[in-house]
Protein backbone atom coordinates (compact mmCIF):
# COMPACT_ATOMS: atom_id res chain seq x y z
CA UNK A 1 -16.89 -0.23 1.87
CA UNK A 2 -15.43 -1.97 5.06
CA UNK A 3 -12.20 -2.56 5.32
CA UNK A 4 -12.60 -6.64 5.15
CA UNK A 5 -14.26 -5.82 1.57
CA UNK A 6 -11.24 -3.96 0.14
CA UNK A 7 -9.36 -6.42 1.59
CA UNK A 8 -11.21 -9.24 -0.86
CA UNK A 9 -11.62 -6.88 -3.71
CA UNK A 10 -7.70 -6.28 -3.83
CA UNK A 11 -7.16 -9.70 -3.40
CA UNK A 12 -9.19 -10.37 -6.11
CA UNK A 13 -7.37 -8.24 -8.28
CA UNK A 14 -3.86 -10.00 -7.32
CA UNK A 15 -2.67 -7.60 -4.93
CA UNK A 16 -1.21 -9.09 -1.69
CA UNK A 17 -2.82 -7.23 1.35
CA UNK A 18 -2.28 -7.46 4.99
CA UNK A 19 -4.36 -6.17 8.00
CA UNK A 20 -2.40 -3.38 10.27
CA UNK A 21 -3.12 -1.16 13.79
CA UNK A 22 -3.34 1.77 14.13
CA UNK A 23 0.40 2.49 14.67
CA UNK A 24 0.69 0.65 10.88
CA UNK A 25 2.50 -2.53 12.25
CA UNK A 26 1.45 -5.85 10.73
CA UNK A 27 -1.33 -7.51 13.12
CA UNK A 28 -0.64 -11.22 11.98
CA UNK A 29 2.29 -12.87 13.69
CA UNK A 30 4.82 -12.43 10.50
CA UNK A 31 3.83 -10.93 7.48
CA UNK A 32 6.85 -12.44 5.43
CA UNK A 33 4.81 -15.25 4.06
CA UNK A 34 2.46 -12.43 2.00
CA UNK A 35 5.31 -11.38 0.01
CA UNK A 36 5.54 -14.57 -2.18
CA UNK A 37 1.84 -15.24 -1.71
CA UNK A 38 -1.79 -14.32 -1.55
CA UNK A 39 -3.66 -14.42 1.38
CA UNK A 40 -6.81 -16.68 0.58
CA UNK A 41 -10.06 -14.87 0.91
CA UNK A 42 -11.12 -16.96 4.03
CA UNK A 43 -7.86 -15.77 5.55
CA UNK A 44 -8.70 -12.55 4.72
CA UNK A 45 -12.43 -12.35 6.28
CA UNK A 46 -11.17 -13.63 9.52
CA UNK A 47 -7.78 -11.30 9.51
CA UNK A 48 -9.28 -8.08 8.88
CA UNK A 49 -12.63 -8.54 10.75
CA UNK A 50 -10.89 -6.53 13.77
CA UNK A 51 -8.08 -4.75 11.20
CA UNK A 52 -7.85 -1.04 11.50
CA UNK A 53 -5.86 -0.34 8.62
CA UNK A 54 -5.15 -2.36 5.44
CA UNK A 55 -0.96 -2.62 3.87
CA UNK A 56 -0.06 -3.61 0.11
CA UNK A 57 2.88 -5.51 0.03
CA UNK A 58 4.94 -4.54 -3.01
CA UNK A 59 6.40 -6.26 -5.27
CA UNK A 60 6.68 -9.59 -7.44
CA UNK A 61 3.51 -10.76 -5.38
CA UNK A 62 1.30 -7.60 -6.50
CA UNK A 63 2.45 -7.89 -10.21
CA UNK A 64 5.84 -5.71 -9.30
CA UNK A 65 3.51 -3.00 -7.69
CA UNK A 66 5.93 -0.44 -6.55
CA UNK A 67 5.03 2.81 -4.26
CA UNK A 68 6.23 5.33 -2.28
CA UNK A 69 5.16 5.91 1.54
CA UNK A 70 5.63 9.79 2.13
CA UNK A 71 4.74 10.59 5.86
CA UNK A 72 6.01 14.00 5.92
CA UNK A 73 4.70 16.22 3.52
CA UNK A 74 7.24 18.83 3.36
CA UNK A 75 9.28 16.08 1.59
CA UNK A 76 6.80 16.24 -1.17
């Protein structure tokens, strides 16, 4: 699955998604609008056509999703 297509399919399932680098900064210009609302899906295909990575922003907006980002595995 390409990365635009998880993109869509999370949208669809009311998870607000935004497209990232490599170095896991946001690629849009501010990414504090996606935290009180979905990204439509035409937004989507044109935002993570060139994405390299995909973000789930926590939260009210993704049903209170709530997760931990562990980058050091000894911490775990």
């Amino acid at each position: 699955m390409i990365l635009v297509d998880a993109a869509i399919t999370l949208l669809n399932n009311r998870f607000s998604v935004i497209p990232c680098g490599p170095d896991k900064k946001c690629s849009l210009n501010s990414w504090k609008p996606f935290q009180s609302e979905l990204m439509t899906v035409a937004a989507a295909r044109k935002c993570f056509a060139n994405a390299e990575r995909l973000a789930i922003i926590g939260g009210a907006v993704s049903g209170n999703l709530e997760c931990l980002d562990l980058d050091d595995p000894e911490t775990y």
